[in-house]
Every structure is written in structure tokens, then in C-alpha cells.
Protein backbone atom coordinates (compact mmCIF):
# COMPACT_ATOMS: atom_id res chain seq x y z
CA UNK A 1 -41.35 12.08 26.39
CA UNK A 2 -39.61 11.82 22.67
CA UNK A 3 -38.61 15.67 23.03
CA UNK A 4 -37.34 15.07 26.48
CA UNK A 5 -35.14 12.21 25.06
CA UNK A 6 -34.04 14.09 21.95
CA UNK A 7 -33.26 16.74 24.29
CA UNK A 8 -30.64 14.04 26.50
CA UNK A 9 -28.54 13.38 23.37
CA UNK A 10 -25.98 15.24 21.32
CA UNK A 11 -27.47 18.01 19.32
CA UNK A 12 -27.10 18.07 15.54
CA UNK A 13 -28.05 21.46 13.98
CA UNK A 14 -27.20 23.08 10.57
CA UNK A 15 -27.45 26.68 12.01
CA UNK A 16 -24.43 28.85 12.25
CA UNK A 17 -22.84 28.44 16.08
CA UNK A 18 -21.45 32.20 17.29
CA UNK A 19 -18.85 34.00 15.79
CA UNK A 20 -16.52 34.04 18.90
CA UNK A 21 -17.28 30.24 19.54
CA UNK A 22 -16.15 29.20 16.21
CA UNK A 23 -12.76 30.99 16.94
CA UNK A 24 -12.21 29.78 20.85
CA UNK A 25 -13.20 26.02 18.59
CA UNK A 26 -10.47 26.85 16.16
CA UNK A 27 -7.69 28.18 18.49
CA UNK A 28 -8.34 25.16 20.66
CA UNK A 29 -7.57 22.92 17.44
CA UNK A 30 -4.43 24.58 16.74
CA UNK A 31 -3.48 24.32 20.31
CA UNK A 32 -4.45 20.29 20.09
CA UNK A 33 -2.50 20.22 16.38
CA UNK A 34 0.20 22.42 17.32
CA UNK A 35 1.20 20.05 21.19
CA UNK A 36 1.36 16.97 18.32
CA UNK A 37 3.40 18.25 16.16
CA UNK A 38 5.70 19.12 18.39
CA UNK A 39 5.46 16.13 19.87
CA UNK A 40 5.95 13.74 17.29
CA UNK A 41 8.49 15.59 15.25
CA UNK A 42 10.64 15.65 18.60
CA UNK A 43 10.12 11.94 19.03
CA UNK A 44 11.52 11.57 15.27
CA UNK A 45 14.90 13.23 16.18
CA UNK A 46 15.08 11.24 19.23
CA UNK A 47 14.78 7.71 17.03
CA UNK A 48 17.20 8.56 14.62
CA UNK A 49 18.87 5.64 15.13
CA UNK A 50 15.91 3.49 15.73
CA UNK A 51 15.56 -0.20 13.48
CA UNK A 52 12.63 0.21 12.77
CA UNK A 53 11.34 3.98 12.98
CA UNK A 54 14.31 5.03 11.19
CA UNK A 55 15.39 1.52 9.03
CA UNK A 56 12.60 1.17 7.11
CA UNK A 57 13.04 4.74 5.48
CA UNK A 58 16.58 4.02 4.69
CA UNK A 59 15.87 0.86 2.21
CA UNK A 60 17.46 1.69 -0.73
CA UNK A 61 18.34 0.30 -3.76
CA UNK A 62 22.09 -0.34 -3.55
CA UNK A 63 21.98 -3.79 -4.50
CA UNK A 64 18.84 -3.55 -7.04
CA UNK A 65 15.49 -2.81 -6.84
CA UNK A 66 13.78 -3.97 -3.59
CA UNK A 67 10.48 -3.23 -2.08
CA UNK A 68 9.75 -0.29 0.67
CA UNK A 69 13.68 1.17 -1.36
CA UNK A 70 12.14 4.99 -2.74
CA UNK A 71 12.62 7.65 -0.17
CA UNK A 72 15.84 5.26 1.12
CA UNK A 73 17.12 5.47 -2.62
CA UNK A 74 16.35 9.21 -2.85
CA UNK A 75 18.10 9.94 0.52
CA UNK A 76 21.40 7.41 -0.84
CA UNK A 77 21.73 9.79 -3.92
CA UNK A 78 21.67 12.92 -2.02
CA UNK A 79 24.48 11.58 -0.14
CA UNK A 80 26.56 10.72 -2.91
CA UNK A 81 25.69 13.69 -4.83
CA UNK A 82 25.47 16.31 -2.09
CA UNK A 83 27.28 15.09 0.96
CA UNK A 84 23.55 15.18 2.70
CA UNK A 85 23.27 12.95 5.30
CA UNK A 86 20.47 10.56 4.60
CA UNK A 87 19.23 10.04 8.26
CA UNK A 88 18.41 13.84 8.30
CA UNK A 89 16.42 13.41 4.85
CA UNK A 90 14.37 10.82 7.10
CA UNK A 91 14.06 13.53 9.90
CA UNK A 92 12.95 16.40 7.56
CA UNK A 93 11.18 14.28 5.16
CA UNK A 94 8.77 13.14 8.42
CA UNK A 95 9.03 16.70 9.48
CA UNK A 96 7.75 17.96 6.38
CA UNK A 97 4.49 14.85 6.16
CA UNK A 98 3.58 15.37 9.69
CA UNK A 99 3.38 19.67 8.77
CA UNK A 100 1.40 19.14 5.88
CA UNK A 101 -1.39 16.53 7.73
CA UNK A 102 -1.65 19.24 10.57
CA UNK A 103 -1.99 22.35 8.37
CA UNK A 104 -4.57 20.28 6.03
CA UNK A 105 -6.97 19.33 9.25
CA UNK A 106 -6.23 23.00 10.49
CA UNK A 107 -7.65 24.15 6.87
CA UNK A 108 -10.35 22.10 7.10
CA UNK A 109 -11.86 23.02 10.56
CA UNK A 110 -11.48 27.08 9.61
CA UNK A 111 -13.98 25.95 7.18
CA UNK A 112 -15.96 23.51 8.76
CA UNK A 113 -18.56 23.87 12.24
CA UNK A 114 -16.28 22.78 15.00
CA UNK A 115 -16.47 22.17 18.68
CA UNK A 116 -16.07 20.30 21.55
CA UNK A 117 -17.35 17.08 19.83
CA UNK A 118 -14.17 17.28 17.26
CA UNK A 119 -12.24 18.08 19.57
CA UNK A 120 -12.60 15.40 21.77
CA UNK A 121 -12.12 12.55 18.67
CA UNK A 122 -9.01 13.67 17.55
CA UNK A 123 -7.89 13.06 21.21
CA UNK A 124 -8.86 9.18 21.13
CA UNK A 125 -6.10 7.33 21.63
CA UNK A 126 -6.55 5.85 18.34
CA UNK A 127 -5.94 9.28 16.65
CA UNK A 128 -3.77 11.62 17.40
CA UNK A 129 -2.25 10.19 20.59
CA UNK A 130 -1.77 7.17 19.13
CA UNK A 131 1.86 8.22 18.29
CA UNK A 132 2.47 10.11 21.55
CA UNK A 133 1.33 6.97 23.78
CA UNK A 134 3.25 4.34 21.68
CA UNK A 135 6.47 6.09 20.06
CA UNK A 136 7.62 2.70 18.61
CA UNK A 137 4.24 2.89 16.11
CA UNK A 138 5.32 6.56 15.33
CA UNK A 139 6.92 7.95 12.28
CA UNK A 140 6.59 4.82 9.91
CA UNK A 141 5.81 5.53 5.93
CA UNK A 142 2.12 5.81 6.27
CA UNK A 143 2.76 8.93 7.05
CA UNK A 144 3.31 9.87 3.68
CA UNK A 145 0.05 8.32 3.01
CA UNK A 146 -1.58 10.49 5.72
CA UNK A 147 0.14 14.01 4.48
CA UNK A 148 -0.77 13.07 0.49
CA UNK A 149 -4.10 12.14 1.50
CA UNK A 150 -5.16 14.95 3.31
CA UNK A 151 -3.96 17.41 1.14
CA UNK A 152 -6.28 15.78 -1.66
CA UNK A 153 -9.19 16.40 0.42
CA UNK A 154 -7.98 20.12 1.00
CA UNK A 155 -7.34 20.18 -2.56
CA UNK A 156 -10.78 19.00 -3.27
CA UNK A 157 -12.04 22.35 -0.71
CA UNK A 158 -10.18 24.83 -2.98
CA UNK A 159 -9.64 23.30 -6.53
CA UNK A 160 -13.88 21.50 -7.13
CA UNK A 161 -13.76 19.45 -9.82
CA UNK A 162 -15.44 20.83 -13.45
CA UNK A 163 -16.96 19.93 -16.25
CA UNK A 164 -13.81 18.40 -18.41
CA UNK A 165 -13.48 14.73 -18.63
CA UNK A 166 -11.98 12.69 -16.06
CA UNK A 167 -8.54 12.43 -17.60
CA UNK A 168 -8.35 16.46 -17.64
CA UNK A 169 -8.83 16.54 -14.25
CA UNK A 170 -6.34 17.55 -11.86
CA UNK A 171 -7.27 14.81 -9.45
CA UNK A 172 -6.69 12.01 -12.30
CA UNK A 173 -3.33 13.48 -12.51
CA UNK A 174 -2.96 14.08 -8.47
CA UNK A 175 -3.53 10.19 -8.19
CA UNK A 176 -1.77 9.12 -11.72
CA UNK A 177 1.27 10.23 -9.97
CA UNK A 178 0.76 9.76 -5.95
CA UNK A 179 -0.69 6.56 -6.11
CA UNK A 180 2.35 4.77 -7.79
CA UNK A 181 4.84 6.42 -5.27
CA UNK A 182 3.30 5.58 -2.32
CA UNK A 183 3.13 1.69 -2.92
CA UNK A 184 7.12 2.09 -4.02
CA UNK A 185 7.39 3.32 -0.66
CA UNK A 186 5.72 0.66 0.87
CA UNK A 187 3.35 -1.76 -0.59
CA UNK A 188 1.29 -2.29 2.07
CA UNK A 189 -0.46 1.35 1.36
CA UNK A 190 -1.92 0.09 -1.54
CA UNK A 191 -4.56 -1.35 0.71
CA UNK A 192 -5.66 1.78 1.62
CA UNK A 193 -6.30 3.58 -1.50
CA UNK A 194 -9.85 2.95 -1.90
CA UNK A 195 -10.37 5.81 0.57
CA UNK A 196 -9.73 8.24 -2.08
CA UNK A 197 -12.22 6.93 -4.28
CA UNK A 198 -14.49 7.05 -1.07
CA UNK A 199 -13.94 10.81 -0.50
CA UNK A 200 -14.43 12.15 -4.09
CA UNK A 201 -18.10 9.64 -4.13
CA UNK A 202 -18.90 11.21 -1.09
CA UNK A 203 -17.58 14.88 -2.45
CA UNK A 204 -19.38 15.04 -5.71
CA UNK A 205 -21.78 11.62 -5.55
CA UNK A 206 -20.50 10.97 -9.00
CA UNK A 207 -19.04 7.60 -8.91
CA UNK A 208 -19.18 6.28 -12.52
CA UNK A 209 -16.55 9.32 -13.50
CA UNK A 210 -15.14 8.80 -10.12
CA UNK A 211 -13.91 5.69 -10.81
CA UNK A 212 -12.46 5.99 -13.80
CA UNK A 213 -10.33 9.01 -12.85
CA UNK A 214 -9.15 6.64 -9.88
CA UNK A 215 -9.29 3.47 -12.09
CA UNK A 216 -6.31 4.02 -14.07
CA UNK A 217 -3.78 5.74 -11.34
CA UNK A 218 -4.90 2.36 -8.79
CA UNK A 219 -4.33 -0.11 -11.60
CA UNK A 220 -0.65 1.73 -12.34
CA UNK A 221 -0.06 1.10 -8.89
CA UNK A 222 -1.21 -2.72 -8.92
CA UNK A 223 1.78 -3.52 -11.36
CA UNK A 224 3.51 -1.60 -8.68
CA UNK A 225 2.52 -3.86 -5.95
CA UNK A 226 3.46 -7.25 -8.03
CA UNK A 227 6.85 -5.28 -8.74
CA UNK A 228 7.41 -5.09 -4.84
CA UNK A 229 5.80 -8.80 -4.57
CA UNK A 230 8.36 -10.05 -7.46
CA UNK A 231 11.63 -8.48 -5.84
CA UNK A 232 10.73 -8.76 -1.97
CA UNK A 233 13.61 -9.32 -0.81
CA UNK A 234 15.86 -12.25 0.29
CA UNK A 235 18.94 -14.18 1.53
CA UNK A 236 21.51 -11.65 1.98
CA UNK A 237 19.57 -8.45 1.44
CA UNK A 238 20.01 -7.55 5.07
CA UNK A 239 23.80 -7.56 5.14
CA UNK A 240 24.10 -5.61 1.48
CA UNK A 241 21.19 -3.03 3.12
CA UNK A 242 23.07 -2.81 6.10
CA UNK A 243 26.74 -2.57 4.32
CA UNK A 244 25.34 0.14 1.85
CA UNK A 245 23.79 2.36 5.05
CA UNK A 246 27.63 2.40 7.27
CA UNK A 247 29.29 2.97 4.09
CA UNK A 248 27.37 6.60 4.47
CA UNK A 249 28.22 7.06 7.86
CA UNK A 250 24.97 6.05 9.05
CA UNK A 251 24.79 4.05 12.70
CA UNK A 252 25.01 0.40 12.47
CA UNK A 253 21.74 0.73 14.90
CA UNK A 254 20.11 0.79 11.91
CA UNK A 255 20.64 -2.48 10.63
CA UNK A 256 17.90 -5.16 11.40
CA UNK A 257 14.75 -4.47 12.47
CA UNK A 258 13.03 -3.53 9.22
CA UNK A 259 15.82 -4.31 6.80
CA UNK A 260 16.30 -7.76 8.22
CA UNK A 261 12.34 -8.05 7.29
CA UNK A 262 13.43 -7.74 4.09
CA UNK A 263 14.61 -11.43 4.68
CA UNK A 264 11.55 -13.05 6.49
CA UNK A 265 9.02 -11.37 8.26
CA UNK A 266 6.68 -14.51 10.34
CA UNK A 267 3.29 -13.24 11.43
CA UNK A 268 2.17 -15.16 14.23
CA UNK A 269 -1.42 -14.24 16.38
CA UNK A 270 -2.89 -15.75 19.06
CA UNK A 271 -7.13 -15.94 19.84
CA UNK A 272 -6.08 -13.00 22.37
CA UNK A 273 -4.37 -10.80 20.07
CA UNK A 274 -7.72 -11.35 18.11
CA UNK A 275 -9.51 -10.49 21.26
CA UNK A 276 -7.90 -7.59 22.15
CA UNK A 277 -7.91 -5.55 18.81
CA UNK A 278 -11.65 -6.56 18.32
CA UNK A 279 -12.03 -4.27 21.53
CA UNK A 280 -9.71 -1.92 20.32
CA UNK A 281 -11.44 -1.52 16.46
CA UNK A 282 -14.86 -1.11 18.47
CA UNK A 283 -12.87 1.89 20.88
CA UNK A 284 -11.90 2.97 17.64
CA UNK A 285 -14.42 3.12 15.27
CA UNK A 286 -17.84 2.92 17.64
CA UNK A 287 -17.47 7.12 18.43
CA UNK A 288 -15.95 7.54 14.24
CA UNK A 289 -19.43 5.79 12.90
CA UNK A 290 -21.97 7.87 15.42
CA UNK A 291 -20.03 11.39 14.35
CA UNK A 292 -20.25 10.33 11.15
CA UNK A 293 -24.28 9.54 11.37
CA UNK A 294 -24.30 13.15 12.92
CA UNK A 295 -22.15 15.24 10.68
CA UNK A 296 -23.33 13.68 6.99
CA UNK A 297 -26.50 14.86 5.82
CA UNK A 298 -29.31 12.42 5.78
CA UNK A 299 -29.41 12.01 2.26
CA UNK A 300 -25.56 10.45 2.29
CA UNK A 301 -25.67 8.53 5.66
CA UNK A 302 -26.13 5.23 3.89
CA UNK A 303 -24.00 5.75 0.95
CA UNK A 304 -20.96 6.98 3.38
CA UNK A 305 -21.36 4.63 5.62
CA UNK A 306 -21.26 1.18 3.37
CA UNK A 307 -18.42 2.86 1.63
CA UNK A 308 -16.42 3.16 5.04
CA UNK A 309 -17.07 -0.36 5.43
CA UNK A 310 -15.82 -1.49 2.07
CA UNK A 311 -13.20 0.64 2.37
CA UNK A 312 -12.33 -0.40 5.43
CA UNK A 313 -12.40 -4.28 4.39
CA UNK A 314 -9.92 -3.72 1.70
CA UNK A 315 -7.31 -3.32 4.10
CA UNK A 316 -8.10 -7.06 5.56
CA UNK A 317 -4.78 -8.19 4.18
CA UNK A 318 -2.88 -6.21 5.90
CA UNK A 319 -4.02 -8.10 9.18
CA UNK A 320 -2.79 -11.21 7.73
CA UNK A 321 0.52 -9.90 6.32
CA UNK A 322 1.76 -7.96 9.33
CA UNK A 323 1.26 -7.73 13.17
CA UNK A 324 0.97 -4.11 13.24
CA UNK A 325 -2.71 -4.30 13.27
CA UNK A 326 -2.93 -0.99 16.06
CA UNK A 327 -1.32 1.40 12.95
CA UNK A 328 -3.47 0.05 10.27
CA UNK A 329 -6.69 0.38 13.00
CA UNK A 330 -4.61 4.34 13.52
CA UNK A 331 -4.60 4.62 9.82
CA UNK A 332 -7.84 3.61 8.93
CA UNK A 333 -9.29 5.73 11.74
CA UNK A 334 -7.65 8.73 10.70
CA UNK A 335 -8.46 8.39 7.12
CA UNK A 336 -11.82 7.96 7.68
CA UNK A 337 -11.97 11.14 10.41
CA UNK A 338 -11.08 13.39 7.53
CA UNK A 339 -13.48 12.19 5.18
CA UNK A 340 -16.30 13.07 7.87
CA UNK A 341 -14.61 16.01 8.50
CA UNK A 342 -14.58 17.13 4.71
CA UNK A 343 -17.81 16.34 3.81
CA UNK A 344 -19.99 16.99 6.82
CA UNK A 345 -22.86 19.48 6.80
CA UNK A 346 -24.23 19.44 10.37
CA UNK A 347 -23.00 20.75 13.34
CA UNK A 348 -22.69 18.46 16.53
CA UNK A 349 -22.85 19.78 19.73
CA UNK A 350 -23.73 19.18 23.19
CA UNK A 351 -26.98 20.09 24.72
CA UNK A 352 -26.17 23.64 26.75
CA UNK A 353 -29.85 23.62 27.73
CA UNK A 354 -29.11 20.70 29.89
CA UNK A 355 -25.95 21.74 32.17
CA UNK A 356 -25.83 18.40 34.30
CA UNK A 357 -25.92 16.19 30.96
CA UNK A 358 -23.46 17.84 29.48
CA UNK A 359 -20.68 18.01 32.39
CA UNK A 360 -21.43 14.18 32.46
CA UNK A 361 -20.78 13.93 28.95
CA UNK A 362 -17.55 15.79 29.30
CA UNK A 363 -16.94 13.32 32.22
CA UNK A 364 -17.30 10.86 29.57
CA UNK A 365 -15.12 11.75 26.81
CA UNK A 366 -11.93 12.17 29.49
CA UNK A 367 -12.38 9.10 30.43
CA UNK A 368 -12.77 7.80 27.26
CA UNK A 369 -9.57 9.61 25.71
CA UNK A 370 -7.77 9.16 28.86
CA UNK A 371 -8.37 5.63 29.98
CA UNK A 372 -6.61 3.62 27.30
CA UNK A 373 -4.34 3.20 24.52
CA UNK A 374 -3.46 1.30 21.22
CA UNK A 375 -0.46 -0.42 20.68
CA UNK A 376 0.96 -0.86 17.21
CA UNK A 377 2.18 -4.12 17.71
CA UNK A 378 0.32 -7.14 19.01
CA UNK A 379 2.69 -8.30 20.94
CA UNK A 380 3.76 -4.93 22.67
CA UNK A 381 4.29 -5.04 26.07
CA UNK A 382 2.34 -1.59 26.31
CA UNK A 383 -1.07 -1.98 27.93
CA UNK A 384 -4.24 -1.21 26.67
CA UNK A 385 -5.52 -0.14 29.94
CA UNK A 386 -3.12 3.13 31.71
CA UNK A 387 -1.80 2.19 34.51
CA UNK A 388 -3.33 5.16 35.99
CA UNK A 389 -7.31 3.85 34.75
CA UNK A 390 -6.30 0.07 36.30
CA UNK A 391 -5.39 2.06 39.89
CA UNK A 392 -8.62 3.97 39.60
CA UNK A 393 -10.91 0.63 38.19
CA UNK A 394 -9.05 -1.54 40.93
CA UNK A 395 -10.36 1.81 44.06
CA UNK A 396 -13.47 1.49 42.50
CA UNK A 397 -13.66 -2.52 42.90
CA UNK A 398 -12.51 -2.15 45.99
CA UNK A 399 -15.02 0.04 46.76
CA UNK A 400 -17.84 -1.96 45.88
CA UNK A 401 -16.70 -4.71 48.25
CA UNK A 402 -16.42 -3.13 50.80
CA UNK A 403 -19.60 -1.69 50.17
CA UNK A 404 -21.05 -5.14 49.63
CA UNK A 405 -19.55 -6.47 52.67
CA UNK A 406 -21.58 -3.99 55.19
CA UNK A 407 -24.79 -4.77 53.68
């Protein structure tokens, strides 16, 4: 009876799947990476003039130091000194993040056990889709966060760390100067930098000399964060923003939206909103914890998964600073996908031996990746249910009365 129910469960094996399966695996990735990119980068050029997809980049520092103002300051000066304009900085500078994430996860599964079980989590809509089912939540600056982040872990597959002390380390020096930048970009990614303490523990299960090669670069970037706390923002930034963007030929379309945040920025959620992305984390993060039971060795099963946690509770804040709770849940998610991904040691995969289980597991995993969606905002009009899952679900109660009624 146990071997019969081991038997009606994913698989987890350290063997070696065939050559030509680990190939059909990786060409389907690059097909799956390759449709998002494209994608996403095209949904960048068509929100060029967006508020908020496009405004927040463009903060600058025109009338002093502000929060969020780096890459916006960056793209000013290239205007002034090389006629560049600074929306198509935005464009390429995206362009260039959203390139660098998809050739990092494409380097990782060539060297990684791959199948249909990866496949079918970077297609939850809390992943990849995410962006492609709510364009509004696209192309904001964790992306920079994402692209940095990932190519530490890549890094960490090419470059292992030695025997030197923690300060001679390249990834001291990696973080030293990453770290800094991306909370000048925007403070709230501060919140998320305990993930790459979490990777390297995970990595090399070293955390004493972990943490003091991470130590130094996150407390660098804490006097960052009470920088961007001290000079938020205030009466009259908006207008000076604004004035400073159409004095580079730059669309008035701009203005507001993220710049106006600069002003005041009210956070207001309802028991519902709590509701609904309490449903949406478990969506999320139910099928990330079971992969990563499956994929992490025994041995580090524990360890990785109370660091996920803690991780994952350091970026509480952010819930009560902001309403975007659907692109921290993306971030999060995504972050902790390519931890598992980078450090797992087992192979997943469905159980072949059983034909009929595994077409209903496919079954499954459409439905699941094709049922629902995240919004980025909690109060988006987008549903979390597709329209074309409520036609199906309101058939299939329809259905059942009418089978109830000739009973």
C-alpha cells in the first residue's frame, strides 16, 4: 500500500534523466523565456508615456536629492550631456534588466535537471505571467532588483567562493556596491535583501562568514534608506519633477502618478483586500514550498525553508507602506524560485509509470496556471478569477443542478 502511494505522487530522483529529454526540457524553457521577453519588453515601448510604468524611472534630482531620483538622474544627464532622450534610457535600461533575468534562469536550467515540473511554475500567474496578465504591475524598478539578483546566483554557479576572507571576496564587493544602488533607486527594495544572504547560506551553509560579507554592504544601504526616509519628498516636488521632465521634451503624461507620490502616497485596505491576497500568497507560494521540499536535499529542507520564511517576513513593511501587495507577492515568489532553482539537487518529475495520473496531473497544472491571475494593485479592477475559468466554474454549477434536480 505505501509503494502504491509513493508511486501516485511526483517522483523525486537524483539520477541523470536522458540526454535528449534534458534538451526538449531546455528548448522548451527558452521557448517559455524567449515568448516573455518579447512580451514584456514590447509592453515597455507601448507605456512610454505611462505615470506610473514610465514616471517613476524618470525621478530625478533636478530640484535636490529625492528618493526613487538614480536611474531618473542618470537618464537627465545624458540628456543634457548627449542629447539622449531620457524616456528611451527607461526603455533600454528595462530592456537590458529584463535580458539579463532571462539569460541568468536560461543559465541556470542548462545546468540544472529540468522538466515539466519547472516548467509549469514559471507559468503561475504569479511568475512569469504576472506581467503579461496585468501590464500596469509591469516594468517597475524591481526589476533591477530581479536582473542584479539573479546574476549573483549565476555568479555564484561560475565564480564559488574561496578560501580568502570575506572582505576579499568578490561577492562582498558585488553587494558593497549593488546593495546601495538599488535602495537609491527605490527604497522599498531594501526589504528584500535578505534573500541574498539566504542564497549564499543555502550555497555554501556558511553563515557566520556569510553574514559578515553581507553585513557591511546591507548596513551601507540602511543609511541609504534613512537618506530616502529624510528627503521623501514634499509640497511642490510634483510640479518641479514634472517642470524638469517637459523641459526635456518628455510627455506631460508623465507627470503624476508616481511623481505626485512623491507628495503623499495614502494606503488604505479593506478586510477583503486582506482576504483576497491571503488566497493569492497561498496560490503563490503553496506549489514554491512543495518544489522546494522536492528539489533541496534532505539535509537542507529545514534550514531553506525557515530562511524563506524569515526572508519572506522582512518584506512585511512593504504591505503596510504600499498597496502593491500582488508585485511584492511577484517579487518574493520569483526570488525565492531562483534560489530553489540554484541550489536544488533532486530531480522532480512525474510518474511515467502511471499514464492516467500523470495526464490528470497535467490537467492540473493548466488549470492551475490558466485559471487565475494576480493583480498588482489591491484595488485593480482586474479579476482574480479569468473570465474564461468563471464561464467554465458557472457550466459546471450549472451542471450540478441540473443534475441535482433529476434525482
Amino acid at each position: 500500500m505505501k509503494l502504491r502511494r509513493a508511486r501516485a505522487t511526483a517522483n523525486v530522483s537524483s539520477r541523470e534523466p536522458p540526454e535528449y529529454a534534458r534538451r526538449a526540457w531546455l528548448l522548451a524553457l527558452f521557448a517559455v523565456i524567449s515568448a516573455y521577453l518579447f512580451l514584456v519588453v514590447g509592453v515597455q515601448r507601448l507605456a512610454a508615456s505611462s505615470a506610473w510604468i514610465t514616471g517613476d524611472w524618470l525621478i530625478n534630482y533636478s530640484d535636490g536629492f529625492v528618493r526613487r531620483g538614480l536611474i531618473g538622474e542618470i537618464g537627465r544627464q545624458l540628456h543634457y550631456s548627449a542629447a539622449i532622450d531620457p524616456v528611451w534610457v527607461v526603455v533600454i535600461c528595462k530592456a537590458f534588466c529584463y535580458s539579463t533575468m532571462c539569460a541568468s534562469l536560461l543559465l541556470l536550467g542548462a545546468r540544472r535537471k529540468i522538466g515539466l515540473i519547472e516548467i509549469a511554475i514559471l507559468l503561475s500567474p504569479a511568475l512569469l505571467p504576472f506581467e503579461i496578465n496585468d501590464p500596469l504591475g509591469s516594468g517597475r524598478k524591481e526589476i533591477v532588483l530581479l536582473a542584479l539578483f539573479t546574476l549573483y546566483v549565476v555568479a555564484g554557479e561560475f565564480l564559488p567562493r574561496g578560501a580568502k576572507p570575506p572582505q576579499q571576496q568578490w561577492r562582498f564587493w558585488y553587494l558593497l556596491v549593488t546593495l546601495p544602488v538599488l535602495t537609491l533607486i527605490h527604497e522599498g527594495l531594501f526589504f528584500f535583501f535578505p534573500f541574498f544572504l539566504l542564497y549564499a547560506w543555502i550555497k555554501d551553509d556558511d553563515l557566520r562568514s556569510e553574514a559578515f560579507a553581507f553585513g557591511v554592504p546591507y548596513v551601507v544601504s540602511a543609511v541609504a534608506v534613512s537618506l530616502s526616509w529624510m528627503f521623501r519628498g514634499g509640497i511642490g516636488i510634483a510640479a518641479a519633477m514634472c517642470s524638469s521632465l517637459t523641459a526635456m521634451a518628455v510627455s506631460s503624461d508623465v507627470c503624476g502618478g508616481a511623481t505626485a507620490a512623491l507628495e503623499r502616497y495614502d494606503v488604505h485596505v479593506g478586510g477583503g483586500d486582506i482576504q483576497r491576497y491571503l488566497l493569492l500568497a497561498i496560490l503563490t507560494f503553496g506549489p514554491l514550498l512543495w518544489y522546494g521540499t522536492q528539489a533541496i536535499r534532505p539535509s537542507n529542507r529545514r534550514r531553506s525553508l525557515v530562511g524563506m520564511c524569515l526572508a519572506t517576513l522582512a518584506t512585511a513593511p512593504l504591505y503596510v507602506m504600499s498597496e502593491d501587495w500582488g508585485r511584492w507577492l511577484h517579487v518574493t515568489a520569483v526570488l525565492v524560485l531562483v534560489i530553489v532553482f540554484a541550489c536544488k539537487e533532486e530531480h522532480v518529475y512525474l510518474p511515467v509509470r502511471r499514464p492516467a495520473f500523470a495526464v490528470a496531473c497535467i490537467a492540473a497544472i493548466a488549470i492551475f496556471a490558466f485559471s487565475w491571475q494576480m493583480p498588482h494593485w489591491i484595488h485593480s479592477p482586474l479579476p482574480v478569477l479569468r473570465p474564461s475559468a468563471e464561464r467554465l466554474l458557472v457550466l459546471v454549477q450549472q451542471a450540478y443542478v441540473l443534475h441535482a434536480g433529476t434525482q
